[in-house]
N, C-alpha and C. Protein backbone atom coordinates (compact mmCIF):
# COMPACT_ATOMS: atom_id res chain seq x y z
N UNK A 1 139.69 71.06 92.94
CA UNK A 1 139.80 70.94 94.38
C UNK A 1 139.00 69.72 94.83
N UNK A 2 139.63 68.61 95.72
CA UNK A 2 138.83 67.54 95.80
C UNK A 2 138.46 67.60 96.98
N UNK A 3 136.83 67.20 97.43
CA UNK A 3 136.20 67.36 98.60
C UNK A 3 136.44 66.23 99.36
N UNK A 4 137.30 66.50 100.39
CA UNK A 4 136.96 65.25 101.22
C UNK A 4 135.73 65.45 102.09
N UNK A 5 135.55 64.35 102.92
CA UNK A 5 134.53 64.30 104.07
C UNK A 5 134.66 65.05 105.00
N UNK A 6 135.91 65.25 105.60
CA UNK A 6 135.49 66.17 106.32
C UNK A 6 135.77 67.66 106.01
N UNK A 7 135.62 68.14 104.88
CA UNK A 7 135.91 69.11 104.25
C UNK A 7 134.32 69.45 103.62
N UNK A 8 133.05 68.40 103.59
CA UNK A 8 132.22 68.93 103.05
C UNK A 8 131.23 69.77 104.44
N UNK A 9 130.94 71.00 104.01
CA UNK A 9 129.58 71.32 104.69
C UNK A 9 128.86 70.64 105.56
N UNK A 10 128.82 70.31 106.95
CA UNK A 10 127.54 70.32 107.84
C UNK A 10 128.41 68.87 107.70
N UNK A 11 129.54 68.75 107.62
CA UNK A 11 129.61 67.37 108.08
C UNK A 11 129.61 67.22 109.58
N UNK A 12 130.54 67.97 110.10
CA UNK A 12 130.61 67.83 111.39
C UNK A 12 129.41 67.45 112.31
N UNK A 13 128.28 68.07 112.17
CA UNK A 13 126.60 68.12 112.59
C UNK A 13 126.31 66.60 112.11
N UNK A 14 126.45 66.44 110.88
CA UNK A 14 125.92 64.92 110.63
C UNK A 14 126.41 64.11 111.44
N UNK A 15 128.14 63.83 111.57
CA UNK A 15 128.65 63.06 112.61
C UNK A 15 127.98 63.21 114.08
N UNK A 16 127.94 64.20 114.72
CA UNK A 16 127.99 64.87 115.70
C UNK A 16 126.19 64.20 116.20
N UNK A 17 125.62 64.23 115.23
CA UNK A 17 124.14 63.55 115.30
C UNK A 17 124.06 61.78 115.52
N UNK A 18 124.71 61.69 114.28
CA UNK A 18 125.07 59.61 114.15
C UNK A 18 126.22 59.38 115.53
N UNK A 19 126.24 60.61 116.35
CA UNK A 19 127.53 59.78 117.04
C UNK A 19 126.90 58.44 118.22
N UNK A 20 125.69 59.07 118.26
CA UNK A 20 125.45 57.66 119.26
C UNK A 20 124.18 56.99 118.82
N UNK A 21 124.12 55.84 119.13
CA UNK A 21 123.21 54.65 118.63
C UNK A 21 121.92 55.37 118.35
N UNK A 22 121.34 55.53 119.82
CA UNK A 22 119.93 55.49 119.88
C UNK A 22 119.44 57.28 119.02
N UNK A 23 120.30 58.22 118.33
CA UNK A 23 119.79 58.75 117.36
C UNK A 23 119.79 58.16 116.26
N UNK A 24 120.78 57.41 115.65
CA UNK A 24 120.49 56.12 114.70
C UNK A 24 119.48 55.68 114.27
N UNK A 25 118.68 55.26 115.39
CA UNK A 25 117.70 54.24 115.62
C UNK A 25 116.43 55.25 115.32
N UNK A 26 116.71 56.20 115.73
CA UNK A 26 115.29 57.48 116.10
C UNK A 26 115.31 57.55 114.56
N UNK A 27 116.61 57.83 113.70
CA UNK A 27 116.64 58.31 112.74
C UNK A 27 115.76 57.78 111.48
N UNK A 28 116.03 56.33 112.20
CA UNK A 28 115.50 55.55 110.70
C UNK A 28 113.98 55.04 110.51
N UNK A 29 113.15 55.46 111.60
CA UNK A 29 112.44 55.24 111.70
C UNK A 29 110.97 55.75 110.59
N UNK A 30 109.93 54.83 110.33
CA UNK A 30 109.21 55.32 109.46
C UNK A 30 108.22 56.88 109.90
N UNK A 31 108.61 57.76 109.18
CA UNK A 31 107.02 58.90 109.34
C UNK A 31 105.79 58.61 109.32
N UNK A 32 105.95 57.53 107.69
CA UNK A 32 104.43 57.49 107.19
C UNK A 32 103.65 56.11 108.24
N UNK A 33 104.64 55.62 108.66
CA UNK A 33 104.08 54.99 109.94
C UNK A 33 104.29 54.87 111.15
N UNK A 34 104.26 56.05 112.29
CA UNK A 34 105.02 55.68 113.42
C UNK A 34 104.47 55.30 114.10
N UNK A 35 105.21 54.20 115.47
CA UNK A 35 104.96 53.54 116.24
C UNK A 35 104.05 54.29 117.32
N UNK A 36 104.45 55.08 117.45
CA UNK A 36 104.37 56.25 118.43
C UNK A 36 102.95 56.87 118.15
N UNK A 37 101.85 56.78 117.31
CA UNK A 37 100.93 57.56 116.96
C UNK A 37 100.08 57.76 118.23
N UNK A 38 99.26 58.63 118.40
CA UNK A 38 98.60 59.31 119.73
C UNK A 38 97.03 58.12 119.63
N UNK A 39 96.83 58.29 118.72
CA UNK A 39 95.83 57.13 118.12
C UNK A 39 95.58 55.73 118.64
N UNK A 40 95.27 55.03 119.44
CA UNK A 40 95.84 53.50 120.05
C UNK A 40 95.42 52.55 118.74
N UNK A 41 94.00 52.89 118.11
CA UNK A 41 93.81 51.98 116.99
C UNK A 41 94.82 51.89 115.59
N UNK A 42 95.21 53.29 115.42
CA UNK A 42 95.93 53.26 114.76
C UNK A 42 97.37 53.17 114.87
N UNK A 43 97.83 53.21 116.32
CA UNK A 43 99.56 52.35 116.38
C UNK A 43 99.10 50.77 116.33
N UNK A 44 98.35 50.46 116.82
CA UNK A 44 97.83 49.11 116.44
C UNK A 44 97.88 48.33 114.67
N UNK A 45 97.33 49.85 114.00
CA UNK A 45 97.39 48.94 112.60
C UNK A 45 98.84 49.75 112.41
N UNK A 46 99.55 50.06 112.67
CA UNK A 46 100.59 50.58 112.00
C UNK A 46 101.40 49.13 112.41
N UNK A 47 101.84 48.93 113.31
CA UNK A 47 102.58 48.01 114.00
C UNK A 47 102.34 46.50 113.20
N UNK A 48 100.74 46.33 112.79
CA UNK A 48 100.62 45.34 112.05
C UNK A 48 101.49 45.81 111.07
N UNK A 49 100.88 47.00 110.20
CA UNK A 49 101.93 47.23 108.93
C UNK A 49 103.35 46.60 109.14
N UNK A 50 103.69 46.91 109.86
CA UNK A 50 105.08 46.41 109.88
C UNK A 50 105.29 45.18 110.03
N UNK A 51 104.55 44.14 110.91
CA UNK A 51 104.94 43.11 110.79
C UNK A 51 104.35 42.18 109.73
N UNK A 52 103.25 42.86 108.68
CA UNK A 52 103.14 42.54 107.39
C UNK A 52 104.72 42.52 106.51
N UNK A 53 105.11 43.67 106.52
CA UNK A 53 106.15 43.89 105.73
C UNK A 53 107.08 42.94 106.19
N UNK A 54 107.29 42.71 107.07
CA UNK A 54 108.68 41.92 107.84
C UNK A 54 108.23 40.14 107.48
N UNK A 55 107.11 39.91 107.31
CA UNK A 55 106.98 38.84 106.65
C UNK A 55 107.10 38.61 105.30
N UNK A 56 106.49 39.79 104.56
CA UNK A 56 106.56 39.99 102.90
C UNK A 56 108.24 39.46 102.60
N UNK A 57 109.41 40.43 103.86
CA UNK A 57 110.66 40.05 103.77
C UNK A 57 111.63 38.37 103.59
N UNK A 58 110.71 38.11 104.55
CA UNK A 58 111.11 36.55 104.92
C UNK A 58 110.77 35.70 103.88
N UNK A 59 109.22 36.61 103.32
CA UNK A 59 108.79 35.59 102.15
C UNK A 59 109.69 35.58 100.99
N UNK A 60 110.43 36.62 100.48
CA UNK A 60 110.92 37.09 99.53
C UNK A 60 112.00 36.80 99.49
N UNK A 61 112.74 36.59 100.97
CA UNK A 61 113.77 35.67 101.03
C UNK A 61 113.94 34.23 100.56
N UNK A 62 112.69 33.95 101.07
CA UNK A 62 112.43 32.33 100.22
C UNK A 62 112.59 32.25 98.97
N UNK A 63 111.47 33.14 98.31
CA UNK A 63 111.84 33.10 96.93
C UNK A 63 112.79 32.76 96.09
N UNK A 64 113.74 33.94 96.77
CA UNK A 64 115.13 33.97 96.36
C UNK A 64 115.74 32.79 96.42
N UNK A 65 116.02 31.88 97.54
CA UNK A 65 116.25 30.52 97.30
C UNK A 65 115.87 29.76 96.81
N UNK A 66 114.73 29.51 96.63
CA UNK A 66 113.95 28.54 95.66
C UNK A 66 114.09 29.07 94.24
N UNK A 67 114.93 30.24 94.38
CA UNK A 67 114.29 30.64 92.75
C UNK A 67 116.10 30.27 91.87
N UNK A 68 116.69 30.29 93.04
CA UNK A 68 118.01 30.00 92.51
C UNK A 68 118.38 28.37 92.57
N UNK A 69 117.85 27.71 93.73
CA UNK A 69 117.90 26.25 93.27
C UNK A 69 116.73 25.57 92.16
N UNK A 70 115.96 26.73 91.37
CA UNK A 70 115.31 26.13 90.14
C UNK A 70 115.83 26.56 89.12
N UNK A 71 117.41 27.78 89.17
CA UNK A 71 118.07 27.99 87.95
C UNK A 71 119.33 26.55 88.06
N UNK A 72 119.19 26.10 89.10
CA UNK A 72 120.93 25.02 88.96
C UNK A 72 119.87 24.06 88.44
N UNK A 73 118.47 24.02 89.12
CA UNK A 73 118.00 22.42 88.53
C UNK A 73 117.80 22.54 87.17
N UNK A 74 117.29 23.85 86.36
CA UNK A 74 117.20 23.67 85.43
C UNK A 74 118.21 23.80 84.14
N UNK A 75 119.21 24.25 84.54
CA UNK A 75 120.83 24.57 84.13
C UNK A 75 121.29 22.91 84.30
N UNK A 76 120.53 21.96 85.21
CA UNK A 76 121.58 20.55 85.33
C UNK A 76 120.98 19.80 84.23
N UNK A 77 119.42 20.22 84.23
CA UNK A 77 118.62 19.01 83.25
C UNK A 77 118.77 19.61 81.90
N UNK A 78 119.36 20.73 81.55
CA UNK A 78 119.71 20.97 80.18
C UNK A 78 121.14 20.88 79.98
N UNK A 79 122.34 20.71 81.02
CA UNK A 79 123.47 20.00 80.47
C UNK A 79 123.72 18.70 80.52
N UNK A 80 122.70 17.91 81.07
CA UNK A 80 122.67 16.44 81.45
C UNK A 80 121.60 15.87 80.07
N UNK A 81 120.92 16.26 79.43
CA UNK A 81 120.65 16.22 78.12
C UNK A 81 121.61 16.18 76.96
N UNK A 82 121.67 14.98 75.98
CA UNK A 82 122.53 14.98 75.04
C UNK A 82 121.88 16.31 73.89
N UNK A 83 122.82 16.64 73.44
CA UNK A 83 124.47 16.85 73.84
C UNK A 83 124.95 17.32 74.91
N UNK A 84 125.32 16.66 75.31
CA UNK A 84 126.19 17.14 77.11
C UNK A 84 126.81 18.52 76.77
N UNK A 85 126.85 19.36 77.88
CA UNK A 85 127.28 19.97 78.70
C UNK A 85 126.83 21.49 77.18
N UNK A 86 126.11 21.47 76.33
CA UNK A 86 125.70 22.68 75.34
C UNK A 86 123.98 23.16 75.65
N UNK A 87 124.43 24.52 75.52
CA UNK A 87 122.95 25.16 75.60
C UNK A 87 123.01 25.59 74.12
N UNK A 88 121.75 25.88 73.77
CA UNK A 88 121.65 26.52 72.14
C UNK A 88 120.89 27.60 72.69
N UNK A 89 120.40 28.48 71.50
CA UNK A 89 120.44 30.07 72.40
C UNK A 89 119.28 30.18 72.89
N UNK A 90 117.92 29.32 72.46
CA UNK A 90 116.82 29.56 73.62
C UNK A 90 116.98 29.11 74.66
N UNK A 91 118.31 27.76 75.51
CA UNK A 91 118.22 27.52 77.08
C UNK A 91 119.07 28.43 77.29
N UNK A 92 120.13 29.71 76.98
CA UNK A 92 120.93 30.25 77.24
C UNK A 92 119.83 31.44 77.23
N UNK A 93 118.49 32.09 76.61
CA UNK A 93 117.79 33.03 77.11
C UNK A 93 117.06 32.46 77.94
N UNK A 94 116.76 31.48 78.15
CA UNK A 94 115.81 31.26 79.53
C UNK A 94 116.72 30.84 80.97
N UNK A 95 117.80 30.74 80.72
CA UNK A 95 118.72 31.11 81.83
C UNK A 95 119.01 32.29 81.88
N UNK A 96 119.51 32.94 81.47
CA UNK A 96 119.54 34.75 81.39
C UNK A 96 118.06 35.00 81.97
N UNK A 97 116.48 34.56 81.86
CA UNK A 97 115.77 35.51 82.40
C UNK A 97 115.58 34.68 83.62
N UNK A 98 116.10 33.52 84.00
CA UNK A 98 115.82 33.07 85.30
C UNK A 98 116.71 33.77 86.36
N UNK A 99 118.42 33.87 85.58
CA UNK A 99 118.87 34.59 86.71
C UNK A 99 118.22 36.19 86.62
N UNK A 100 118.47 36.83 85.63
CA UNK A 100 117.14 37.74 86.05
C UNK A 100 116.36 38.32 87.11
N UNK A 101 115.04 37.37 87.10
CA UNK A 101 114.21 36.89 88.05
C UNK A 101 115.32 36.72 89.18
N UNK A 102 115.93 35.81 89.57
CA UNK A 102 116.81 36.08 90.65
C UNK A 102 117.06 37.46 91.04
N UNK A 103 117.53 38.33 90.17
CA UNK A 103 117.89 39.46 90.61
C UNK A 103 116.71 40.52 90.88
N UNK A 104 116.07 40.22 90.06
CA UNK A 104 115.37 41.13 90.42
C UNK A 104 114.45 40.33 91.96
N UNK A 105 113.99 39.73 92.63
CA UNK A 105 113.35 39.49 93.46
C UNK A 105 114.60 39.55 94.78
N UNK A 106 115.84 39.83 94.40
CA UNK A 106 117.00 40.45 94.94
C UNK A 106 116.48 42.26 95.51
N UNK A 107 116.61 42.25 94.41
CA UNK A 107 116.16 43.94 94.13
C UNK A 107 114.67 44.79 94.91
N UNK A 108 113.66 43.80 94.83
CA UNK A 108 112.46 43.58 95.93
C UNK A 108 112.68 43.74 97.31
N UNK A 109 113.59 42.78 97.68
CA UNK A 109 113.73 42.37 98.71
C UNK A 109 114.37 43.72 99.64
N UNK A 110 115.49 44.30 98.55
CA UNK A 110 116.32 45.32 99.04
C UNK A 110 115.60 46.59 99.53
N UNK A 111 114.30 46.93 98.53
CA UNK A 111 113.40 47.67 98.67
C UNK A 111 111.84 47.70 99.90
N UNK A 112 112.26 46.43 100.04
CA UNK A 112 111.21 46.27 101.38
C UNK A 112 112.46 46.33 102.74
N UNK A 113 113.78 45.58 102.27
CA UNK A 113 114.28 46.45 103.53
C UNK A 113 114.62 47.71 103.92
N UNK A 114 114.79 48.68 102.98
CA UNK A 114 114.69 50.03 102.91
C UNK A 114 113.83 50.27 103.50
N UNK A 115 112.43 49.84 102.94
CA UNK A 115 111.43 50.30 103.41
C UNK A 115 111.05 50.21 105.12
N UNK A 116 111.42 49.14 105.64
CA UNK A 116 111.78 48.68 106.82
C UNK A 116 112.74 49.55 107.84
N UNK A 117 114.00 49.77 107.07
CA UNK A 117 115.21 50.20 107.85
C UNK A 117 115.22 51.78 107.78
N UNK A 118 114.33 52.60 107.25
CA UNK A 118 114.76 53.86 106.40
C UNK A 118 113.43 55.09 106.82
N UNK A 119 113.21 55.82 106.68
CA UNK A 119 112.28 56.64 106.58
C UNK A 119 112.54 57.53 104.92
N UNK A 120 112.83 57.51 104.14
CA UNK A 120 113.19 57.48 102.66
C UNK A 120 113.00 56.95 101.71
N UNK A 121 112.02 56.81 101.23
CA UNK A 121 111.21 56.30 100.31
C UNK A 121 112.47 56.11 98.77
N UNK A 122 112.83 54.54 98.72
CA UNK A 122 113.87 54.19 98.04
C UNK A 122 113.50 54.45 96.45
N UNK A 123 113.18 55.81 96.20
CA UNK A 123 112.93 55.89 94.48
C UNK A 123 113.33 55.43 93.47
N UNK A 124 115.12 56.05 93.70
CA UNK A 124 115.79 55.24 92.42
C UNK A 124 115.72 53.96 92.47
N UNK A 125 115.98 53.22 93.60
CA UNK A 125 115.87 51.94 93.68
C UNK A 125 115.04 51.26 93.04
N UNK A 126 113.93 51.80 93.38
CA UNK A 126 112.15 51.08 92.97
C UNK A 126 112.50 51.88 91.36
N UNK A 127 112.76 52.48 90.83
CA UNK A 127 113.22 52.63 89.37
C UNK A 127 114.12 51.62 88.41
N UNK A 128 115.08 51.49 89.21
CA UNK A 128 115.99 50.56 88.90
C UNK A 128 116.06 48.84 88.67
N UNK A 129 114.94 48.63 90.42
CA UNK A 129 114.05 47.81 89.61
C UNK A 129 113.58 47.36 88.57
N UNK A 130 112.46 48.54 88.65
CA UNK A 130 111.56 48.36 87.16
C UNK A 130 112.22 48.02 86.01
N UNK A 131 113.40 48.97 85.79
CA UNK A 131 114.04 48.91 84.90
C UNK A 131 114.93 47.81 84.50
N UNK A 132 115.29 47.09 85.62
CA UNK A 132 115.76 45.66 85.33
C UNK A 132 114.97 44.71 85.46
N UNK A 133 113.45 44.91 85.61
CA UNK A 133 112.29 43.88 85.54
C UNK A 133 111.72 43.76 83.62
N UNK A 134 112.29 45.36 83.59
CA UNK A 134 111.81 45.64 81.65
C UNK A 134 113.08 45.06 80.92
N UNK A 135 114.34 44.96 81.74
CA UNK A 135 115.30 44.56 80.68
C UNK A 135 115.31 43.03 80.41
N UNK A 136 115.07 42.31 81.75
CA UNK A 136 114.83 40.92 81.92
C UNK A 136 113.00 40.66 80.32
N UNK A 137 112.38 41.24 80.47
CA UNK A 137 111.54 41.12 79.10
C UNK A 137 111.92 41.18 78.20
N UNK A 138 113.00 42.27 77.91
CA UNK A 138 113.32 42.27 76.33
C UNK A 138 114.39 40.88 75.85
N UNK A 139 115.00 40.84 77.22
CA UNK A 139 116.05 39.69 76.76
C UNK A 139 115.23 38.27 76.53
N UNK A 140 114.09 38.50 77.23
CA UNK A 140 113.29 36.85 76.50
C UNK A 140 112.68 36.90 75.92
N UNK A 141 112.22 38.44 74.83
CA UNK A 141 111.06 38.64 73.91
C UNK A 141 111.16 37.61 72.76
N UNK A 142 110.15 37.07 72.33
CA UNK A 142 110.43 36.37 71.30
C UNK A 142 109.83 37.23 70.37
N UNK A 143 110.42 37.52 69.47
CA UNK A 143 109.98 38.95 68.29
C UNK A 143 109.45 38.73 66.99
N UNK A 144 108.99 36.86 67.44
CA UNK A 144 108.03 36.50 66.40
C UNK A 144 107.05 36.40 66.60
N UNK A 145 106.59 36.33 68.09
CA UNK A 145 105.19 36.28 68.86
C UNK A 145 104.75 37.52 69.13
N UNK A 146 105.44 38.48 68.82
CA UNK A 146 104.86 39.96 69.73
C UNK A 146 104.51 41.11 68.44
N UNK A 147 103.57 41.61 68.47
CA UNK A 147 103.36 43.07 67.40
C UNK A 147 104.19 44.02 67.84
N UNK A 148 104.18 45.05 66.60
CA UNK A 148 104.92 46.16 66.66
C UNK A 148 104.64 47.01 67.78
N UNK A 149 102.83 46.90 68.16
CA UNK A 149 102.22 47.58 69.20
C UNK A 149 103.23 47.44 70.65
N UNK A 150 103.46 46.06 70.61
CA UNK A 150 104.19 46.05 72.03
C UNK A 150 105.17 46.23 71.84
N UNK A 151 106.34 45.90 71.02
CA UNK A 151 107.47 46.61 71.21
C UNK A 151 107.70 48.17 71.12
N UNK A 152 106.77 49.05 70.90
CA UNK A 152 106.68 50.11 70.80
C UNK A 152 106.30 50.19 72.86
N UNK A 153 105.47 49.68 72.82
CA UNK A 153 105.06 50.11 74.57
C UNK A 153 106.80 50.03 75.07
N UNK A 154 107.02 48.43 74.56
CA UNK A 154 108.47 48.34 76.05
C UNK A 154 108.98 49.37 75.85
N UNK A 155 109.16 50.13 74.49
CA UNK A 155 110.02 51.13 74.46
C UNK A 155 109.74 52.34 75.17
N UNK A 156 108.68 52.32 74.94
CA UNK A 156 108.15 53.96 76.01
C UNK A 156 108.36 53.50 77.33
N UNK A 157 108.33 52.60 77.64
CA UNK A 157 108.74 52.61 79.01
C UNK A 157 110.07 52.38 79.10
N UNK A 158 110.77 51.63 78.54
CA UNK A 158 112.03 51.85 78.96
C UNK A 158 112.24 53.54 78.84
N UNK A 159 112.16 54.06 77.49
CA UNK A 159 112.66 55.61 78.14
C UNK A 159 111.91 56.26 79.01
N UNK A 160 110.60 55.58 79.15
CA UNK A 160 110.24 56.68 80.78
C UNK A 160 110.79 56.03 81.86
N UNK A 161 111.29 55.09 81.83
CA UNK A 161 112.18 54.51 83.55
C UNK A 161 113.09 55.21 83.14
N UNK A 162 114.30 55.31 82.17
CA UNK A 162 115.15 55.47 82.27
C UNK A 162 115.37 57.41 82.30
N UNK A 163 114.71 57.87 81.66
CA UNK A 163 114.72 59.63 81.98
C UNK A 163 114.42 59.32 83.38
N UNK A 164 113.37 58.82 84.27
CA UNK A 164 113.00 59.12 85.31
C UNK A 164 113.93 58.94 86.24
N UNK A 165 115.10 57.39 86.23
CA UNK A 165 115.96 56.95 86.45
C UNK A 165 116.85 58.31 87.20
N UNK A 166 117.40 58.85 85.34
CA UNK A 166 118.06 60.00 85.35
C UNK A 166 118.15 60.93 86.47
N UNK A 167 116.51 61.73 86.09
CA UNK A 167 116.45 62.91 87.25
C UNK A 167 115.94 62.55 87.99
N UNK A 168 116.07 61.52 88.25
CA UNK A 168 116.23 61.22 90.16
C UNK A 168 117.45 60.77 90.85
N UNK A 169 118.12 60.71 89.97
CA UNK A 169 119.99 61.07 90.25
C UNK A 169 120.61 62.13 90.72
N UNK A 170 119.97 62.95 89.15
CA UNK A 170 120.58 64.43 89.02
C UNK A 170 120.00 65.04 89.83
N UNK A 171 118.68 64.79 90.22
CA UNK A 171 118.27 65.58 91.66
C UNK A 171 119.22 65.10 92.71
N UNK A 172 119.21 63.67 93.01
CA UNK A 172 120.22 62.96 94.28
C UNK A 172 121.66 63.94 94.53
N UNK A 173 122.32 64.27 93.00
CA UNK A 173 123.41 64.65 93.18
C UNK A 173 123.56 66.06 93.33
N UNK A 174 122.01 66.81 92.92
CA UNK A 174 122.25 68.14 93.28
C UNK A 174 123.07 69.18 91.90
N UNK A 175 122.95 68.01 91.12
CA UNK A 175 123.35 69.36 89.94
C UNK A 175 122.12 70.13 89.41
């Protein structure tokens, strides 16, 4: 039997709530910091909080551009090098972890706007992250410079992101 939307449970109430803007707006608002606190010193630093974060955003935005016009510059000065237009496989892993790095400071960014737009503390996200901040390492490990000690760590952490990953899905999805 396939569930549509409006066939699931309490949809109606959800709509019926999102139907106009300004619960929207109420909705998304932070707990762990509200504007609203009874406190004057402390809506004061909350309000900073936020416009900390909203800069962290802008900053991170930068990043992101600068971080992608230093993968074309450095993608031009290694096909503009004889032999033209060939990477050999260490500029082809250090492009793989630059775009990477791109993504993941993608992935940052997404998580401070959550953090911004949401009252929901973006878990999997900030997991998923991690987990593509650990995969971006293994793809540039050089496995002649590193002991067994550390490749044993990445590994425990990759399977603790990735179980954690997991059941914070399988919780999401409710099985």
């Amino acid at each position: 039997m396939s569930c549509t939307a409006s066939s699931r449970p309490g949809w109606k109430a959800l709509r019926q709530r999102f139907s106009n803007k300004s619960t929207i707006v109420r909705s998304m608002r932070h707990e762990e910091i509200p504007e609203d606190h009874t406190d004057p010193l402390i809506r004061v630093l909350h309000r900073a909080i936020r416009v900390a974060v909203k800069a962290l955003a802008v900053l991170m935005v930068m990043v992101i551009f600068w971080s992608i016009a230093d993968v074309v510059y450095v993608l031009y000065e290694k096909l503009k090098t004889p032999p033209y237009f060939l990477l050999d496989v260490g500029d082809i892993l250090e492009t793989f972890a630059a775009f990477m790095a791109v993504l993941i400071a993608i992935e940052i960014f997404t998580n401070i706007r959550l953090y911004l737009g949401t009252n929901i503390i973006p878990v999997q996200l900030v997991i998923a992250t991690a987990l593509m901040a650990v995969a971006r390492k293994v793809i540039v490990l050089d496995l002649k410079e590193v002991t067994a000690e550390h490749i044993v760590g990445i590994a425990l952490v990759t399977i603790a992101l990735g179980v954690s990953y997991w059941l914070v899905q399988v919780k999401a999805s409710g099985k």
